[in-house]
PDB file of N, CA and C in Angstrom:
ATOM      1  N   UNK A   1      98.974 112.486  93.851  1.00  0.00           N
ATOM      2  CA  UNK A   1      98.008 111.469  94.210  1.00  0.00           C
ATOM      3  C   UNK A   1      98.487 110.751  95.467  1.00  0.00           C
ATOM      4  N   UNK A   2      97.202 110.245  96.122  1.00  0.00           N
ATOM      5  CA  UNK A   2      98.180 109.697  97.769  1.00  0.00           C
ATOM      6  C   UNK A   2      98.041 108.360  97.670  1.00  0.00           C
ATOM      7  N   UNK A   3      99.082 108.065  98.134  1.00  0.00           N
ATOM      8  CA  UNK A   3      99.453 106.233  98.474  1.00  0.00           C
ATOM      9  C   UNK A   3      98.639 105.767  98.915  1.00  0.00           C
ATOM     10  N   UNK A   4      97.769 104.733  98.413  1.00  0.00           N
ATOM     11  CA  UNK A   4      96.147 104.067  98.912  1.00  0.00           C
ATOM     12  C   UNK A   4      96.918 102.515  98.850  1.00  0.00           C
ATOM     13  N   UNK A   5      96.582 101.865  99.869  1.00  0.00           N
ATOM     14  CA  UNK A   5      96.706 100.128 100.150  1.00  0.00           C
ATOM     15  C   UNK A   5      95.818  99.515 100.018  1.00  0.00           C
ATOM     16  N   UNK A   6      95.392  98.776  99.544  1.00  0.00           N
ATOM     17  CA  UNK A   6      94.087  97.789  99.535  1.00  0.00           C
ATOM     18  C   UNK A   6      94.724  96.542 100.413  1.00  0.00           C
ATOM     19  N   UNK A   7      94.017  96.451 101.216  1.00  0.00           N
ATOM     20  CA  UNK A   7      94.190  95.216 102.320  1.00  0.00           C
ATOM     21  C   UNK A   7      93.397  93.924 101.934  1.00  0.00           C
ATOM     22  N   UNK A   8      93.468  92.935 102.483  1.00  0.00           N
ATOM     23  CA  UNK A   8      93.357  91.450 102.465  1.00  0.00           C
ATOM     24  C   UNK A   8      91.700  91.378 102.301  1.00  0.00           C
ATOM     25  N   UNK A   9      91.396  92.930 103.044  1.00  0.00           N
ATOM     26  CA  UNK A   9      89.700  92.661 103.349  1.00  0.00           C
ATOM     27  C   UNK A   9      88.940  93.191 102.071  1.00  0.00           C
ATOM     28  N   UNK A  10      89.695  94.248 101.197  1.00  0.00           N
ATOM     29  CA  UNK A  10      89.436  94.986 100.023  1.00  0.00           C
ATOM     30  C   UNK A  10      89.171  96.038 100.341  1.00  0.00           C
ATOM     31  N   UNK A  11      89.467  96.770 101.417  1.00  0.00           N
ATOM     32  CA  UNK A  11      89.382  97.413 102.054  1.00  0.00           C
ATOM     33  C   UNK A  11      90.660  98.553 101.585  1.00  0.00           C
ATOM     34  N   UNK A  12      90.182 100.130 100.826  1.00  0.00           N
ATOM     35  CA  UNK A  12      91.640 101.093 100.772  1.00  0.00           C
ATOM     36  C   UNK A  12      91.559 101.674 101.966  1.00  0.00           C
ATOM     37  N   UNK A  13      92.994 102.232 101.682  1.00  0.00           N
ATOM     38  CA  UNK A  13      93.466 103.550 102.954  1.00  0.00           C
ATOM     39  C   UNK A  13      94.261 104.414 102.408  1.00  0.00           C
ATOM     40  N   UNK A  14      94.465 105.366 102.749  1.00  0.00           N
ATOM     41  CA  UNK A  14      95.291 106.334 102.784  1.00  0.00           C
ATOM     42  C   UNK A  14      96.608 106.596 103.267  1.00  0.00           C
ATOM     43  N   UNK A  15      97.619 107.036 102.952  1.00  0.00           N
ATOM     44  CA  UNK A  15      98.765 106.819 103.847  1.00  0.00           C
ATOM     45  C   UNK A  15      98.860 108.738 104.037  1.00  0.00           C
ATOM     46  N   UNK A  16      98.597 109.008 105.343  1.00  0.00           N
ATOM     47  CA  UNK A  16      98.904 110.082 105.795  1.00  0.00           C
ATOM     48  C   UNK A  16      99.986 110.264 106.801  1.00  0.00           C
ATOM     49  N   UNK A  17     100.257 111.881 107.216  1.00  0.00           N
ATOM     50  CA  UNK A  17     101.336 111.503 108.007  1.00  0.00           C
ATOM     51  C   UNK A  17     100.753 112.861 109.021  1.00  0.00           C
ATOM     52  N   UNK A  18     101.865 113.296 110.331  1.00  0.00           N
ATOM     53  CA  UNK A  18     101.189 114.314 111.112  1.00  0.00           C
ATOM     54  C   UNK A  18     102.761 114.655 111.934  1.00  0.00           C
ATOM     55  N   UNK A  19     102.801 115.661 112.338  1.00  0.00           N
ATOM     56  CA  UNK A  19     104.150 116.518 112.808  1.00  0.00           C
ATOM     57  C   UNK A  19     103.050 116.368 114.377  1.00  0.00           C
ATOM     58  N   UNK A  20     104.625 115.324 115.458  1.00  0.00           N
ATOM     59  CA  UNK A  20     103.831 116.021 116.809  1.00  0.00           C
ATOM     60  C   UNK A  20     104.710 115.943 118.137  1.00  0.00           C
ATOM     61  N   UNK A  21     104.111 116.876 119.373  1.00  0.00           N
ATOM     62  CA  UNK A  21     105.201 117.128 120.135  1.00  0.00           C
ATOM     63  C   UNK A  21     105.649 116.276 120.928  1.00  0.00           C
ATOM     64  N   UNK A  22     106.479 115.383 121.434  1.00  0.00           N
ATOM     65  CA  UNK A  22     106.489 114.002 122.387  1.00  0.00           C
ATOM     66  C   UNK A  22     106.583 115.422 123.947  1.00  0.00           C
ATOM     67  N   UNK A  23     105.930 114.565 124.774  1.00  0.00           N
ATOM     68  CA  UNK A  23     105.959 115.099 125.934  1.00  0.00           C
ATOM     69  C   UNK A  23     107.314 115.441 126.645  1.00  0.00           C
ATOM     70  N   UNK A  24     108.197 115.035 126.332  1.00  0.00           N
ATOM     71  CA  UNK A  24     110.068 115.585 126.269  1.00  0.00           C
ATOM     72  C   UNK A  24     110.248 116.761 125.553  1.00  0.00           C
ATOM     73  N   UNK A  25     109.154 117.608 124.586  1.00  0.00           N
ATOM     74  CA  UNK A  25     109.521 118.322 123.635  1.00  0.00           C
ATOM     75  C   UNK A  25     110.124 118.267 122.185  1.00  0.00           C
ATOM     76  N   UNK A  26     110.349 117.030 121.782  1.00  0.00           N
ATOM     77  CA  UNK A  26     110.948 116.342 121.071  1.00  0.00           C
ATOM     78  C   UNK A  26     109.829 116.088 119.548  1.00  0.00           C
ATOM     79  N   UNK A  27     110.123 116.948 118.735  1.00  0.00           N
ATOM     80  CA  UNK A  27     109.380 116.398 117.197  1.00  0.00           C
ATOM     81  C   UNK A  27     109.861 115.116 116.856  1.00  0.00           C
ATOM     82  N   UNK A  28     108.384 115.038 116.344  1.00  0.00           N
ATOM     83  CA  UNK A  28     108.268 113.319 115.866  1.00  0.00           C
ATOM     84  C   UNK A  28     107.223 113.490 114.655  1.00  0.00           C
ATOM     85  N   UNK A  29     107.669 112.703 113.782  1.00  0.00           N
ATOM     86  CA  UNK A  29     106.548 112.706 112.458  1.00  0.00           C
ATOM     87  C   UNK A  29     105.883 111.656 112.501  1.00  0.00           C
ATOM     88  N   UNK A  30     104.761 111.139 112.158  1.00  0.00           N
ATOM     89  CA  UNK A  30     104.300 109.897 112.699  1.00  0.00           C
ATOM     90  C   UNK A  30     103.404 109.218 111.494  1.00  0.00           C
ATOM     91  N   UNK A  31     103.241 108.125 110.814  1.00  0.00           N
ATOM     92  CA  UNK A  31     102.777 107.823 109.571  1.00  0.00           C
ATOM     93  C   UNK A  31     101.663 107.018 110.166  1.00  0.00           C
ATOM     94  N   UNK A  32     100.036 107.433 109.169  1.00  0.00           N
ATOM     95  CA  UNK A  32      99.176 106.616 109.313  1.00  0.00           C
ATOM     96  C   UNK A  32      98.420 106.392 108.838  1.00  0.00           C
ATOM     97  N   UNK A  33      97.632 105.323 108.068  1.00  0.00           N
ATOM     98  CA  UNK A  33      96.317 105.371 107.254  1.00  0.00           C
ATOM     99  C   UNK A  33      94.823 105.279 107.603  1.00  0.00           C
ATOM    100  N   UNK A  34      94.334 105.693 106.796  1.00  0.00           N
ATOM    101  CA  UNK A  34      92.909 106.328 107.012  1.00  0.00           C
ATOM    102  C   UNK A  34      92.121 106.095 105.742  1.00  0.00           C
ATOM    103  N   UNK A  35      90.659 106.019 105.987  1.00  0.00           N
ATOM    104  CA  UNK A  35      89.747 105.571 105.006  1.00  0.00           C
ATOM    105  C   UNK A  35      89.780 106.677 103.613  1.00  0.00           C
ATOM    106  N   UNK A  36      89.479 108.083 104.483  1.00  0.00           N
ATOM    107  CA  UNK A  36      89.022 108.997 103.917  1.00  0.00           C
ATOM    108  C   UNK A  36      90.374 109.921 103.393  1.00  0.00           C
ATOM    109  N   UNK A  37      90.881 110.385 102.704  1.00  0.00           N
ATOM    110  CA  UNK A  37      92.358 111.293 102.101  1.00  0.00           C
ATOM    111  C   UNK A  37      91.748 112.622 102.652  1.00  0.00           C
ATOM    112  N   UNK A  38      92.806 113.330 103.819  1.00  0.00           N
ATOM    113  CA  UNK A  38      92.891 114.569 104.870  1.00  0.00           C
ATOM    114  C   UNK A  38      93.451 115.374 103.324  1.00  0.00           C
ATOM    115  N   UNK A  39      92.780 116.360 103.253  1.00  0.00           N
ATOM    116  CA  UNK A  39      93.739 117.672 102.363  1.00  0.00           C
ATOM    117  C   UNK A  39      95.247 117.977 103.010  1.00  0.00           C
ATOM    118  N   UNK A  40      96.283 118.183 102.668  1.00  0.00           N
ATOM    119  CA  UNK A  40      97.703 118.677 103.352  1.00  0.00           C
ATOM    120  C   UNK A  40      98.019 117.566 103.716  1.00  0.00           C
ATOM    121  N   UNK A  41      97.585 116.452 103.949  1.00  0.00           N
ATOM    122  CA  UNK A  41      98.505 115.763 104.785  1.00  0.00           C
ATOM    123  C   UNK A  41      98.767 114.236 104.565  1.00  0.00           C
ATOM    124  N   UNK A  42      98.355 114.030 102.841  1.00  0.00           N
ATOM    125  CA  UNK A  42      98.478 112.924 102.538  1.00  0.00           C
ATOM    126  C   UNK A  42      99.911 112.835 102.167  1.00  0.00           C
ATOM    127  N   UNK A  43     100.690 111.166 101.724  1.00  0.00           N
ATOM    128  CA  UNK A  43     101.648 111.032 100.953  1.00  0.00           C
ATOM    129  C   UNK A  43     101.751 110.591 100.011  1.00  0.00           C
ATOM    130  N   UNK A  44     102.352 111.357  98.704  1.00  0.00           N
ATOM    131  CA  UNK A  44     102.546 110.031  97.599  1.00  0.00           C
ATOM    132  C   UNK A  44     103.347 109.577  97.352  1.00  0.00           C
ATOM    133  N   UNK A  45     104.326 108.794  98.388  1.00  0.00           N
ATOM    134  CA  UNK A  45     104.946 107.263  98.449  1.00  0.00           C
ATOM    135  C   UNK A  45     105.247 106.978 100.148  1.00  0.00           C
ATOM    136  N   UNK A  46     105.648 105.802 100.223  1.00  0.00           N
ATOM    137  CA  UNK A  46     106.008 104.990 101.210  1.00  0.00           C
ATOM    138  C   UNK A  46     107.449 105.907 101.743  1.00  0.00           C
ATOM    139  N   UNK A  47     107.749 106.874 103.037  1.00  0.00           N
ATOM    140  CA  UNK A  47     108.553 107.113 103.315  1.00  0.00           C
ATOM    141  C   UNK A  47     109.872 106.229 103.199  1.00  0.00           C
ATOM    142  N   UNK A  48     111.009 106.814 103.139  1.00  0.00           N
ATOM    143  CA  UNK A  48     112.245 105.825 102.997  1.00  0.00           C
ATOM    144  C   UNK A  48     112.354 105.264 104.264  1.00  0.00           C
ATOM    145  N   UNK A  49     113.008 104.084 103.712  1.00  0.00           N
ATOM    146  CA  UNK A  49     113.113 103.374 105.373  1.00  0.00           C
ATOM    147  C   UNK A  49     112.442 102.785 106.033  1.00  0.00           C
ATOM    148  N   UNK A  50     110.603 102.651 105.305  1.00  0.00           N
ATOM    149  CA  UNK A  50     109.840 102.119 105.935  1.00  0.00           C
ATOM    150  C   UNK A  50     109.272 101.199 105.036  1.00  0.00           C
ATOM    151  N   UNK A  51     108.506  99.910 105.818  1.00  0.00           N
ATOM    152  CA  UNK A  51     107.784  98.933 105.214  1.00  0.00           C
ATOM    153  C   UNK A  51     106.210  99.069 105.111  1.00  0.00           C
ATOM    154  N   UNK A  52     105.246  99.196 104.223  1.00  0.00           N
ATOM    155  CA  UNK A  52     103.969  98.667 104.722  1.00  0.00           C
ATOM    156  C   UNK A  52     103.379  97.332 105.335  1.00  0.00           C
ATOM    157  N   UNK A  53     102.891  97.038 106.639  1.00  0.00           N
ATOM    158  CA  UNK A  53     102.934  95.717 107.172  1.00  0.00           C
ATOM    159  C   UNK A  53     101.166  95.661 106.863  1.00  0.00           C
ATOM    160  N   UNK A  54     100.325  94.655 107.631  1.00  0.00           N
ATOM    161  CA  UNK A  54      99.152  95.005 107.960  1.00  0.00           C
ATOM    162  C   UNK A  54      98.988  93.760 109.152  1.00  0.00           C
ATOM    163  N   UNK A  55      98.135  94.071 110.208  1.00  0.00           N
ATOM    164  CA  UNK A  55      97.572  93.632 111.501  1.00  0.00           C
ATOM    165  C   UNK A  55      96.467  92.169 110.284  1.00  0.00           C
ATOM    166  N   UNK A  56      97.128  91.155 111.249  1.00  0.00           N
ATOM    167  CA  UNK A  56      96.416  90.010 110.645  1.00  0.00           C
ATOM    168  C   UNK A  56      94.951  90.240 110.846  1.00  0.00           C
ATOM    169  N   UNK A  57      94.744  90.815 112.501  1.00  0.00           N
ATOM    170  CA  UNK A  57      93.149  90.211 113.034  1.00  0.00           C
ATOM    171  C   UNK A  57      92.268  91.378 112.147  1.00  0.00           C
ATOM    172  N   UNK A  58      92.586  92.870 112.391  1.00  0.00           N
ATOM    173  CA  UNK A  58      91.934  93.798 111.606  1.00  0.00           C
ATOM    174  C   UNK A  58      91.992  93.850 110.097  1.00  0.00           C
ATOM    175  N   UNK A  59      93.099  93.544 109.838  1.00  0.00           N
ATOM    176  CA  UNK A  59      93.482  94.267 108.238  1.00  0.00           C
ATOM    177  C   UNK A  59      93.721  95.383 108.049  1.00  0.00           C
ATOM    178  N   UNK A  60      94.004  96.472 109.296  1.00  0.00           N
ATOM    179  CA  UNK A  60      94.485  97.302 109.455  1.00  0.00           C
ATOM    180  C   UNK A  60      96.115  97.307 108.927  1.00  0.00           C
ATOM    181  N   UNK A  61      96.285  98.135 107.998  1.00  0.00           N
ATOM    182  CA  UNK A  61      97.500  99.157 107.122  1.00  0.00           C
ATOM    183  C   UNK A  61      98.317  99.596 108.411  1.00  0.00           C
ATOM    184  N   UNK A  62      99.846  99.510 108.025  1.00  0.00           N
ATOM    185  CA  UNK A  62     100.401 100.318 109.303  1.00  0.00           C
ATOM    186  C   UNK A  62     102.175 100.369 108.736  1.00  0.00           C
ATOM    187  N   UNK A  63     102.904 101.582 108.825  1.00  0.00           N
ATOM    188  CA  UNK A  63     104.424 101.557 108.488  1.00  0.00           C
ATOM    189  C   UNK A  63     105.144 101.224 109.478  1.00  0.00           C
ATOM    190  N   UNK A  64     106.134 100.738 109.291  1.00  0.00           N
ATOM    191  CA  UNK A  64     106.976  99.888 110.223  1.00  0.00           C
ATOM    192  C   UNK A  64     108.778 100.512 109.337  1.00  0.00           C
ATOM    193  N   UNK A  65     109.562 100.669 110.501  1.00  0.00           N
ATOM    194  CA  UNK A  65     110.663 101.066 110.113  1.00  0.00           C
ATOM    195  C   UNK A  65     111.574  99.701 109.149  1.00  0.00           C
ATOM    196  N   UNK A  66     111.950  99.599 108.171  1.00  0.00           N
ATOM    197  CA  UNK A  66     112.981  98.142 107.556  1.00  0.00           C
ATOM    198  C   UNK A  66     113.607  98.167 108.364  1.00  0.00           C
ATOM    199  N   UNK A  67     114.336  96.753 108.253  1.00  0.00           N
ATOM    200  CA  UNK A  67     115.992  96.402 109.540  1.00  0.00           C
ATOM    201  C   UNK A  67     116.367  96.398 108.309  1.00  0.00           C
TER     202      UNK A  67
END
């Protein structure tokens, strides 16, 4: 089952993620949520190491690395 957030607005998301190339050539995995759950490419939990934050003005969902 994939990691869904309900935000401030009542608003769920999805926590997906995506494999991609940085213009150096350099893999990067990159975490992000979405209304709708992508087949393959959801997660079910919060990667290690990371926080769920959310954007005050949108209520936009977003992972952020912990200090």
């Amino acid at each position: 089952m994939a990691y869904t957030h309900t935000n401030s607005k009542g608003q769920t998301y999805h926590l997906h993620y995506k494999d991609v190339v940085l213009q150096n050539g350099r893999e990067q995995r990159i975490y992000y949520f979405a209304k709708q759950p992508r087949p393959g490419a959801t997660l079910d939990d919060v990667p290690a190491g990371y926080v769920i934050m959310e954007n005050e003005r949108t209520g936009l969902p977003f992972c952020k690395k912990a200090k």
